[in-house]
C-alpha atoms as a PDB file:
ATOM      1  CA  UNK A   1      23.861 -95.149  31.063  1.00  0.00           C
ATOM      2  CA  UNK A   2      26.670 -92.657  31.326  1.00  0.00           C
ATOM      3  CA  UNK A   3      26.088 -91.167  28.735  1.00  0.00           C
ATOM      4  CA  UNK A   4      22.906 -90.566  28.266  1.00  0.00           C
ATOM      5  CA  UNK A   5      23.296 -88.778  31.853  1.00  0.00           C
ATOM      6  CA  UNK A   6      26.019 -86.587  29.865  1.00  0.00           C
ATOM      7  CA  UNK A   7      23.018 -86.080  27.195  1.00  0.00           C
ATOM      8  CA  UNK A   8      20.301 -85.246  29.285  1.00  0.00           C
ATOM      9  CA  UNK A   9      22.675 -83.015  31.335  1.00  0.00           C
ATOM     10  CA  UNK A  10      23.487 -81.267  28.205  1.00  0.00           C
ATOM     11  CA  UNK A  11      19.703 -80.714  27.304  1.00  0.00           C
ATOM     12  CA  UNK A  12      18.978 -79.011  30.206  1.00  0.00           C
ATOM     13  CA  UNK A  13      21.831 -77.365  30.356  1.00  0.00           C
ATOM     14  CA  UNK A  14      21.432 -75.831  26.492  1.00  0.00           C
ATOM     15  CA  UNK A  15      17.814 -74.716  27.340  1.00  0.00           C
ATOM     16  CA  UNK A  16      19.071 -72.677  30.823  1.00  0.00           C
ATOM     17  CA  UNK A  17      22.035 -71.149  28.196  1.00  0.00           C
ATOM     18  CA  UNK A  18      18.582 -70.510  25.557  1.00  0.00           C
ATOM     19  CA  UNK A  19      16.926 -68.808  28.323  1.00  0.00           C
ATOM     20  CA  UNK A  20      19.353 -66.207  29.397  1.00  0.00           C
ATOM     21  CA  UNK A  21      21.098 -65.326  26.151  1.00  0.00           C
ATOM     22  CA  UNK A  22      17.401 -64.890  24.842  1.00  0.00           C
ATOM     23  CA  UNK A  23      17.438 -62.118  28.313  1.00  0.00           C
ATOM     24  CA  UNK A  24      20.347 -60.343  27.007  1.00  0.00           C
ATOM     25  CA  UNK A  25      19.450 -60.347  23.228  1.00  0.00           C
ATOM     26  CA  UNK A  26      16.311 -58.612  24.664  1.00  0.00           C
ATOM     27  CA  UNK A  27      18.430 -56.202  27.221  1.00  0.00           C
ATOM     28  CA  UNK A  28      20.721 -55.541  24.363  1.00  0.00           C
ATOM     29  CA  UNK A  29      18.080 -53.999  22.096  1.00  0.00           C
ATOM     30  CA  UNK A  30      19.251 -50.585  23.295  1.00  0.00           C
ATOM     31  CA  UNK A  31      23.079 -50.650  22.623  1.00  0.00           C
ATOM     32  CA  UNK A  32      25.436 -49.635  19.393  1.00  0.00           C
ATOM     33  CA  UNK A  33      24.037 -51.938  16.808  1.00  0.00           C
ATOM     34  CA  UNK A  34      26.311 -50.428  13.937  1.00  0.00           C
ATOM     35  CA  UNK A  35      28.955 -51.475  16.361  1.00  0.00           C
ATOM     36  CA  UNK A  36      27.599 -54.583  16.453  1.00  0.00           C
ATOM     37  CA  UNK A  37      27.187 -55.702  12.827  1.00  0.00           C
ATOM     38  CA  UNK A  38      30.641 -54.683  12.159  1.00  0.00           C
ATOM     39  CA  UNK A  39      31.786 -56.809  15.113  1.00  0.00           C
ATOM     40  CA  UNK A  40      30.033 -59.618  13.369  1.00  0.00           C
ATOM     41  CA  UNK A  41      31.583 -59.505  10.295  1.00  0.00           C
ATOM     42  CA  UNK A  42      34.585 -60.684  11.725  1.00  0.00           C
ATOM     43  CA  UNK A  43      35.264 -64.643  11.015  1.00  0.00           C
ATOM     44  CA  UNK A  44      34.030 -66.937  14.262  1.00  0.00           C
ATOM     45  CA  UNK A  45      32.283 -63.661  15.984  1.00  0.00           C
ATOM     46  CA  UNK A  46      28.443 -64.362  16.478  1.00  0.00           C
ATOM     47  CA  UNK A  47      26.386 -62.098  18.184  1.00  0.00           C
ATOM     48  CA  UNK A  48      27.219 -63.104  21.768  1.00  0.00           C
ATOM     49  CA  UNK A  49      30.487 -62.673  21.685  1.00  0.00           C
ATOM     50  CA  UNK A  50      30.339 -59.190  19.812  1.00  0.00           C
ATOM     51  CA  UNK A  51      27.328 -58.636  22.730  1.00  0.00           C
ATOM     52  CA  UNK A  52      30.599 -59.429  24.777  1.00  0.00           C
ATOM     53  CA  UNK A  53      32.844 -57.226  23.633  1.00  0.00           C
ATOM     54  CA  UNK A  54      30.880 -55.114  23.540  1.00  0.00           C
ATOM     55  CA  UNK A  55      29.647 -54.822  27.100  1.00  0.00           C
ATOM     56  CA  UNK A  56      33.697 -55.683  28.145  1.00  0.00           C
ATOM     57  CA  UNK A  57      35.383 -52.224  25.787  1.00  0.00           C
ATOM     58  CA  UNK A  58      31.888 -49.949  26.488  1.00  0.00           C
ATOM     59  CA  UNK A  59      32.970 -48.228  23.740  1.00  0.00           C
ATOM     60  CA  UNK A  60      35.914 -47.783  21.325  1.00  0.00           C
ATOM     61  CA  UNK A  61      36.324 -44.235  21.443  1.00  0.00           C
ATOM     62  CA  UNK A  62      38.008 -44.727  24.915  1.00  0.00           C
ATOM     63  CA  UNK A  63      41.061 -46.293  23.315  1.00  0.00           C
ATOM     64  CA  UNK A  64      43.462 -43.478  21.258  1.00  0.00           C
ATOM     65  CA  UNK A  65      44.338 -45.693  18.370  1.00  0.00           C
ATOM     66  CA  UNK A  66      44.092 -49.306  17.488  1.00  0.00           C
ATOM     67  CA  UNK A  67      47.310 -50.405  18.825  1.00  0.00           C
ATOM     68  CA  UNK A  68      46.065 -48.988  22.041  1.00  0.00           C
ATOM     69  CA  UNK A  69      42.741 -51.650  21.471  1.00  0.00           C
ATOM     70  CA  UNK A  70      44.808 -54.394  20.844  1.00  0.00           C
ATOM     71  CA  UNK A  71      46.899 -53.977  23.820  1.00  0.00           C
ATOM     72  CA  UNK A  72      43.727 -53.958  26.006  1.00  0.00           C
ATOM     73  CA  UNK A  73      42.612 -57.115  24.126  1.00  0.00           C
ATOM     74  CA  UNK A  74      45.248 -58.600  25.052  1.00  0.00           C
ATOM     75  CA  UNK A  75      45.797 -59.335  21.611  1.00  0.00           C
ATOM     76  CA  UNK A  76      49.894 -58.142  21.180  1.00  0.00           C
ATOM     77  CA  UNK A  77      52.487 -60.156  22.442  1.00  0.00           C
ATOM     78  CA  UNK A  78      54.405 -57.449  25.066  1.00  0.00           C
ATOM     79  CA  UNK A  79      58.481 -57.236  24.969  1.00  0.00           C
ATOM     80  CA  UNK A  80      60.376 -58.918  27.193  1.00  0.00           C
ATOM     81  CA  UNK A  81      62.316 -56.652  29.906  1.00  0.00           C
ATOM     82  CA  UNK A  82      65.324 -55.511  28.444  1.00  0.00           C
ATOM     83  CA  UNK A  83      64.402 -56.080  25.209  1.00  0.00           C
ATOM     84  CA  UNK A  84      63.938 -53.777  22.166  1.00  0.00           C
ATOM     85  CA  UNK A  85      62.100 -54.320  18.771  1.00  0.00           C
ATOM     86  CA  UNK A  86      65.019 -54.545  16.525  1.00  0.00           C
ATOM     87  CA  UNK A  87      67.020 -56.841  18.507  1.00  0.00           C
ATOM     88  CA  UNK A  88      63.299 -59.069  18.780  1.00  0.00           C
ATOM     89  CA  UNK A  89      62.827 -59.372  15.253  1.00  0.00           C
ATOM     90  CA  UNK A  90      66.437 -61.396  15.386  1.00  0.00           C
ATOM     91  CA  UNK A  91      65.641 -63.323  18.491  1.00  0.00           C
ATOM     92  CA  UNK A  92      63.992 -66.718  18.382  1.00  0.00           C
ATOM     93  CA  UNK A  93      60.442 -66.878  19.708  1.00  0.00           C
ATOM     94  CA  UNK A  94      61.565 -69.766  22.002  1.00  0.00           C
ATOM     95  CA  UNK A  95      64.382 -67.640  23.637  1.00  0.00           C
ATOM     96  CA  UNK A  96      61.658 -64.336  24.174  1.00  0.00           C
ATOM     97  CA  UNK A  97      61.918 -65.427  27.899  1.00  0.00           C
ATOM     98  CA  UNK A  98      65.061 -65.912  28.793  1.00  0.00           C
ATOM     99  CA  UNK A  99      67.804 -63.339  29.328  1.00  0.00           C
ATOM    100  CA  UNK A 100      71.498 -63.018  27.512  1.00  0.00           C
END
């Protein structure tokens, strides 16, 4: 019985998610859709979650280079205090949070 709660919760629940991504594909008509396709190509990145980033960065242009981008993304690991790159490619990654 539990479960086919779960399942019917699921149903309705997948046709509500239908509904409004079916809203933003049609909203999104308008924005970059170069930017878009090349988003795409990316491995595991559909169009909703290039609509995402796309609607999150605005567009790429704001950032100076592509280290800059990454940083945003959150997408580089940042140094710990005190630390400099030479002496982190000699650290171990376990240690990266603790201090000598």
């Amino acid at each position: 019985m539990s479960v086919d709660c779960d399942i019917d919760m699921i149903n309705a629940l997948d046709a509500i998610i239908y509904k409004i991504e079916k809203e933003i594909y049609a909203q999104a008509k308008h924005h970059d859709r170069n930017a878009l396709s090349i988003l795409m190509t990316a491995p595991g990145i559909g169009e909703m979650i290039a609509l995402t980033i796309l609607y999150e960065i605005h567009t790429i242009k704001r950032f100076p280079s592509a280290q800059k981008f990454s940083s945003y993304s959150r997408l580089v690991t940042c140094l710990p205090a005190g630390r400099n790159v030479k002496e982190l490619q000699t650290v171990n990654p376990l240690e990266m949070g603790t201090t000598k």
